[in-house]
PDB file of N, CA and C in Angstrom:
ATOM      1  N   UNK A   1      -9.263  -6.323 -13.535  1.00  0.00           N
ATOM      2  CA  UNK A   1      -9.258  -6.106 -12.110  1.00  0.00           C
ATOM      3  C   UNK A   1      -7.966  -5.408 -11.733  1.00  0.00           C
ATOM      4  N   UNK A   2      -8.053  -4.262 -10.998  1.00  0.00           N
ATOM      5  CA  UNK A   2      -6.907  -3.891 -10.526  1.00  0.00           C
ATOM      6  C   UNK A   2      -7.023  -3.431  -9.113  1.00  0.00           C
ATOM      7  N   UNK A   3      -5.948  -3.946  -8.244  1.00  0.00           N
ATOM      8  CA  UNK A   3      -5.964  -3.289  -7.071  1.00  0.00           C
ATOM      9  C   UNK A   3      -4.338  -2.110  -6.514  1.00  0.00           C
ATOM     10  N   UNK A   4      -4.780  -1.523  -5.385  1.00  0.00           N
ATOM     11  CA  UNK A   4      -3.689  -0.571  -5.012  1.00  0.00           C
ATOM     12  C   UNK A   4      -3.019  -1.488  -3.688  1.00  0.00           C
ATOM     13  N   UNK A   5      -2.059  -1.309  -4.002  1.00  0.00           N
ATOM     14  CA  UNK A   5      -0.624  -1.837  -2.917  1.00  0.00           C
ATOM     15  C   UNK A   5       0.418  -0.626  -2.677  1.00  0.00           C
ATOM     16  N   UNK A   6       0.850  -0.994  -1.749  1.00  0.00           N
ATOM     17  CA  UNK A   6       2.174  -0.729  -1.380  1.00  0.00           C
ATOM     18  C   UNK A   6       3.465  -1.499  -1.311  1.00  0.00           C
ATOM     19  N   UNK A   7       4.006  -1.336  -1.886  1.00  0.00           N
ATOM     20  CA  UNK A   7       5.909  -1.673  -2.076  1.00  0.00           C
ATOM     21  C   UNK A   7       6.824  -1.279  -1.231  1.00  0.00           C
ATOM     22  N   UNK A   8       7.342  -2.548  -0.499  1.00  0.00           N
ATOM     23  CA  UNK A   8       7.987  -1.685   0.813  1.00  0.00           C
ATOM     24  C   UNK A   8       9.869  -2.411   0.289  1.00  0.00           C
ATOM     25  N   UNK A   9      10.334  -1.577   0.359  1.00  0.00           N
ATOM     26  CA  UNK A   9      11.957  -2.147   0.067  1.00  0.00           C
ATOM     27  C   UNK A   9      12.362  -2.986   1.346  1.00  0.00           C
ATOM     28  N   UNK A  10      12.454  -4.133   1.102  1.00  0.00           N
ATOM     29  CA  UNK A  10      13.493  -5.097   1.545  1.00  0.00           C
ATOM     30  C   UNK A  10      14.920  -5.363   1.920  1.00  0.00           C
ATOM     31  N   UNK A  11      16.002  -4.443   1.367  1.00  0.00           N
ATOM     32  CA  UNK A  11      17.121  -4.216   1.241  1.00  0.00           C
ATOM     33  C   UNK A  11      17.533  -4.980   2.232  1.00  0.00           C
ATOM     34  N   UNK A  12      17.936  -4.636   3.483  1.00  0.00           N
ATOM     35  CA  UNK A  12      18.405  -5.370   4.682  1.00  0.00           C
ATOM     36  C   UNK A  12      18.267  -6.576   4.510  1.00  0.00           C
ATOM     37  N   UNK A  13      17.373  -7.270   4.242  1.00  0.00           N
ATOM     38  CA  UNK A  13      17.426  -8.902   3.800  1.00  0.00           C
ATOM     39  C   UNK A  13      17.777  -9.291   2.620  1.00  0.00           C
ATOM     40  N   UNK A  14      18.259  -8.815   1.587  1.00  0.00           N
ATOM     41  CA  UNK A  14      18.672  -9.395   0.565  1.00  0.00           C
ATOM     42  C   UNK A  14      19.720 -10.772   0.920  1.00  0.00           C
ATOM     43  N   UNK A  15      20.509 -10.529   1.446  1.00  0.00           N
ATOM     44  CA  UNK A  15      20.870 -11.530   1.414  1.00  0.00           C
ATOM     45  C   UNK A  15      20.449 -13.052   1.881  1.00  0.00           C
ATOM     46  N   UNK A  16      19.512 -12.729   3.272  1.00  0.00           N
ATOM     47  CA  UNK A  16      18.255 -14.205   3.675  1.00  0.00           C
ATOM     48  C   UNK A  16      17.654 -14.458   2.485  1.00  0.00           C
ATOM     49  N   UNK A  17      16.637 -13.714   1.572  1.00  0.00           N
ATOM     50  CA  UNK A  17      15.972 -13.638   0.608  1.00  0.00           C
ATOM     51  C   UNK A  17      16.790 -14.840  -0.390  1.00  0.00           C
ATOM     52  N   UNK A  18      18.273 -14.203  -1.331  1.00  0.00           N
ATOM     53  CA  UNK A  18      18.929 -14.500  -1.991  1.00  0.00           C
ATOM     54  C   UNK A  18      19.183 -16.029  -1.324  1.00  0.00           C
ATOM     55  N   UNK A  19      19.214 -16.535  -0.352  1.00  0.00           N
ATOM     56  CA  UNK A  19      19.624 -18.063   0.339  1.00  0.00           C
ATOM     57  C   UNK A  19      18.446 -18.607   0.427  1.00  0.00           C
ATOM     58  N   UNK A  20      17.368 -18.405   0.195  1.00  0.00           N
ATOM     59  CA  UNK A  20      16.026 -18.525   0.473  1.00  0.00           C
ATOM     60  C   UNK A  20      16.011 -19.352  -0.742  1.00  0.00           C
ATOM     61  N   UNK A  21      16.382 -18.428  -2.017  1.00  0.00           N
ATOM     62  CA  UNK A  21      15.667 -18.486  -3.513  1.00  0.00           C
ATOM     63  C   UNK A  21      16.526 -19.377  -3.696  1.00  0.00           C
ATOM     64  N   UNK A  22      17.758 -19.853  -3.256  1.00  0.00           N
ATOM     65  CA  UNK A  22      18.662 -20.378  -3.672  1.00  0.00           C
ATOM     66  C   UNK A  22      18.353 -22.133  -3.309  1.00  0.00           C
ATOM     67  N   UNK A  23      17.656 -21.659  -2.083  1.00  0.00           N
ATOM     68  CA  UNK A  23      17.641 -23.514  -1.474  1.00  0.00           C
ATOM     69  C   UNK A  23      16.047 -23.890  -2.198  1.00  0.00           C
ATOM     70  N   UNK A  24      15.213 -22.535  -2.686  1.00  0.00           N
ATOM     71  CA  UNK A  24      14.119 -23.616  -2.956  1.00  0.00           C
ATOM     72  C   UNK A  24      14.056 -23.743  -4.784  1.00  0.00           C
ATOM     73  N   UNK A  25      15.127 -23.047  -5.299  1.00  0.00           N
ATOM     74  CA  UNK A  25      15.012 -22.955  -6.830  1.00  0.00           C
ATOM     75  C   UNK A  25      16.349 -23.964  -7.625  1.00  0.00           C
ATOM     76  N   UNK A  26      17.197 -23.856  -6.112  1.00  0.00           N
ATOM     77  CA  UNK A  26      18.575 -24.904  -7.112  1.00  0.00           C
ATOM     78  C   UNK A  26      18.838 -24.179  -8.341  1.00  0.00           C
ATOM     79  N   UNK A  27      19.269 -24.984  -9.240  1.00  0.00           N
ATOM     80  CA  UNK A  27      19.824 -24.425 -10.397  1.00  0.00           C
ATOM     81  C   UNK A  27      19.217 -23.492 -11.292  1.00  0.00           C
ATOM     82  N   UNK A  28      17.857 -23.340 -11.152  1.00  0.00           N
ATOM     83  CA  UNK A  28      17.481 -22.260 -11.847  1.00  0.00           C
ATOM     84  C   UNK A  28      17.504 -21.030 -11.299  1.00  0.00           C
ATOM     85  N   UNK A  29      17.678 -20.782  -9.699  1.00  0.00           N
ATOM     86  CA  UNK A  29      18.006 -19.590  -9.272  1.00  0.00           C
ATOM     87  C   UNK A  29      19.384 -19.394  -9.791  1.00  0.00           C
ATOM     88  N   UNK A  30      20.291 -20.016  -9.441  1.00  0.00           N
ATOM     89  CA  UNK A  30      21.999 -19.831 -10.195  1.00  0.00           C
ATOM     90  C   UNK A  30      22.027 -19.336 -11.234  1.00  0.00           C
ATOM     91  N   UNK A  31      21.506 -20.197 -12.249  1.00  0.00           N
ATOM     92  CA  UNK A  31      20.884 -19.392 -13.745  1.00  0.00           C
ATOM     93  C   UNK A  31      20.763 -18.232 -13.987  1.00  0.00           C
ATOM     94  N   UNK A  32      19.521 -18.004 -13.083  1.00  0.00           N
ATOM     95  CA  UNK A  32      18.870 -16.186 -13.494  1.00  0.00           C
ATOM     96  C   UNK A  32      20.047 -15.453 -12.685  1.00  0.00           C
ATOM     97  N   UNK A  33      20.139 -15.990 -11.608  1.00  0.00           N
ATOM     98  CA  UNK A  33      21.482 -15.348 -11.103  1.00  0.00           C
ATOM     99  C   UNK A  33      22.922 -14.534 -11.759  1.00  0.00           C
ATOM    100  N   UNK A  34      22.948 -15.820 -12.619  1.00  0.00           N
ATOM    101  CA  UNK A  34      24.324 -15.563 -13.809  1.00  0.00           C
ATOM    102  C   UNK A  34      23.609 -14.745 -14.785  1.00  0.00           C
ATOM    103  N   UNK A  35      22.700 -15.189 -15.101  1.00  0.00           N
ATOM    104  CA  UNK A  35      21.971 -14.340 -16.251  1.00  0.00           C
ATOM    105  C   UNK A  35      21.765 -12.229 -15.626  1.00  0.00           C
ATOM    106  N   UNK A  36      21.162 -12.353 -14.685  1.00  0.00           N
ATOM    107  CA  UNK A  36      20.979 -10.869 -14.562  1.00  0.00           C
ATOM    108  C   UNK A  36      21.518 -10.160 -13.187  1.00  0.00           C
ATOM    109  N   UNK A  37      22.543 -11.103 -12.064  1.00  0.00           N
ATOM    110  CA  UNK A  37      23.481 -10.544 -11.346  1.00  0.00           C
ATOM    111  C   UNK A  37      21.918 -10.028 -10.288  1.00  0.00           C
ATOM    112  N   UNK A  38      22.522  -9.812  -9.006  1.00  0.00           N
ATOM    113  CA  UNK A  38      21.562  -9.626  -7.802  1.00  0.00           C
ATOM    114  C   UNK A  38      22.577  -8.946  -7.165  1.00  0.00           C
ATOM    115  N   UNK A  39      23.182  -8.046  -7.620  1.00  0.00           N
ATOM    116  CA  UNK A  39      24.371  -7.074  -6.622  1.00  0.00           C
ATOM    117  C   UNK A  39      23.207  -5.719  -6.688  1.00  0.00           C
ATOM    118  N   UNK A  40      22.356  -5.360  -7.540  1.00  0.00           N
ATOM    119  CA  UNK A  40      22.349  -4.176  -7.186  1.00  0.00           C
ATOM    120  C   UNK A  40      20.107  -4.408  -7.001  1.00  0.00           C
ATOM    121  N   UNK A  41      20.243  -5.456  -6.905  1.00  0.00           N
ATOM    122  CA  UNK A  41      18.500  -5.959  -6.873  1.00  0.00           C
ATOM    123  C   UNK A  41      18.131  -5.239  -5.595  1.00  0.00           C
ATOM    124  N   UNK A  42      16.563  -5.239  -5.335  1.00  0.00           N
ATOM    125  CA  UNK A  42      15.893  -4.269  -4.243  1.00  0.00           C
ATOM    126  C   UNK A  42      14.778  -5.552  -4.229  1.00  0.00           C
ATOM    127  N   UNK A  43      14.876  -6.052  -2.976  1.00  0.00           N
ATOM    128  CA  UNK A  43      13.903  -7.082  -2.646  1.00  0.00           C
ATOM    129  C   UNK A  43      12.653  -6.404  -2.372  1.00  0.00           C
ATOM    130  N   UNK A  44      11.645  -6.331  -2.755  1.00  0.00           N
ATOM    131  CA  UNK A  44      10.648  -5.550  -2.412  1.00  0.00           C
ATOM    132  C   UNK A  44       9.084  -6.730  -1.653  1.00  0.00           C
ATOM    133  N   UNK A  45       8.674  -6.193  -0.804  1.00  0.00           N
ATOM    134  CA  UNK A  45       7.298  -7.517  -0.660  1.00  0.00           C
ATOM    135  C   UNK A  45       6.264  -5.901  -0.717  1.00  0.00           C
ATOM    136  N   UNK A  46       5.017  -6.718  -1.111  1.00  0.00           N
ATOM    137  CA  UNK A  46       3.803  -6.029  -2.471  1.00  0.00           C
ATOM    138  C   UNK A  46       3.038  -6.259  -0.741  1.00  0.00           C
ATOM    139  N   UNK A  47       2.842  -4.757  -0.008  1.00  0.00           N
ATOM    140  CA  UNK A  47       1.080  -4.963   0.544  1.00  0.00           C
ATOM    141  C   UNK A  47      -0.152  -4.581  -0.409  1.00  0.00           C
ATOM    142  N   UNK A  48      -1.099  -5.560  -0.361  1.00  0.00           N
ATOM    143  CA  UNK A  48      -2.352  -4.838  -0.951  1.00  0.00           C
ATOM    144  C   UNK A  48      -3.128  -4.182   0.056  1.00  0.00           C
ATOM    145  N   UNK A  49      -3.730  -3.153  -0.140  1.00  0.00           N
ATOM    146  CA  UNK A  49      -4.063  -1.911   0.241  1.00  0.00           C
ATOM    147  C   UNK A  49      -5.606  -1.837  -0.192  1.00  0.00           C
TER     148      UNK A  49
END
């Protein structure tokens, strides 16, 4: 099954997003955090189309 979406950049909220992931993931957001850094990430939300 495949469907078509659109990808819309988020940028401006990265940082709500990033406090978001943070209060509902606890230590495993910190983790991936340390692990792959979110300075240069592109929050994106998926419309399906």
């Amino acid at each position: 099954m495949s469907t078509n979406g659109l990808a819309i950049s988020l940028s401006e909220q990265r940082v709500e997003i990033n406090r978001l992931m943070r209060e509902k993931y606890g230590w495993a957001d910190a983790f991936i955090a340390l692990m792959f850094g979110r300075e240069e990430a592109i929050p994106l939300r998926l419309d399906p189309r």
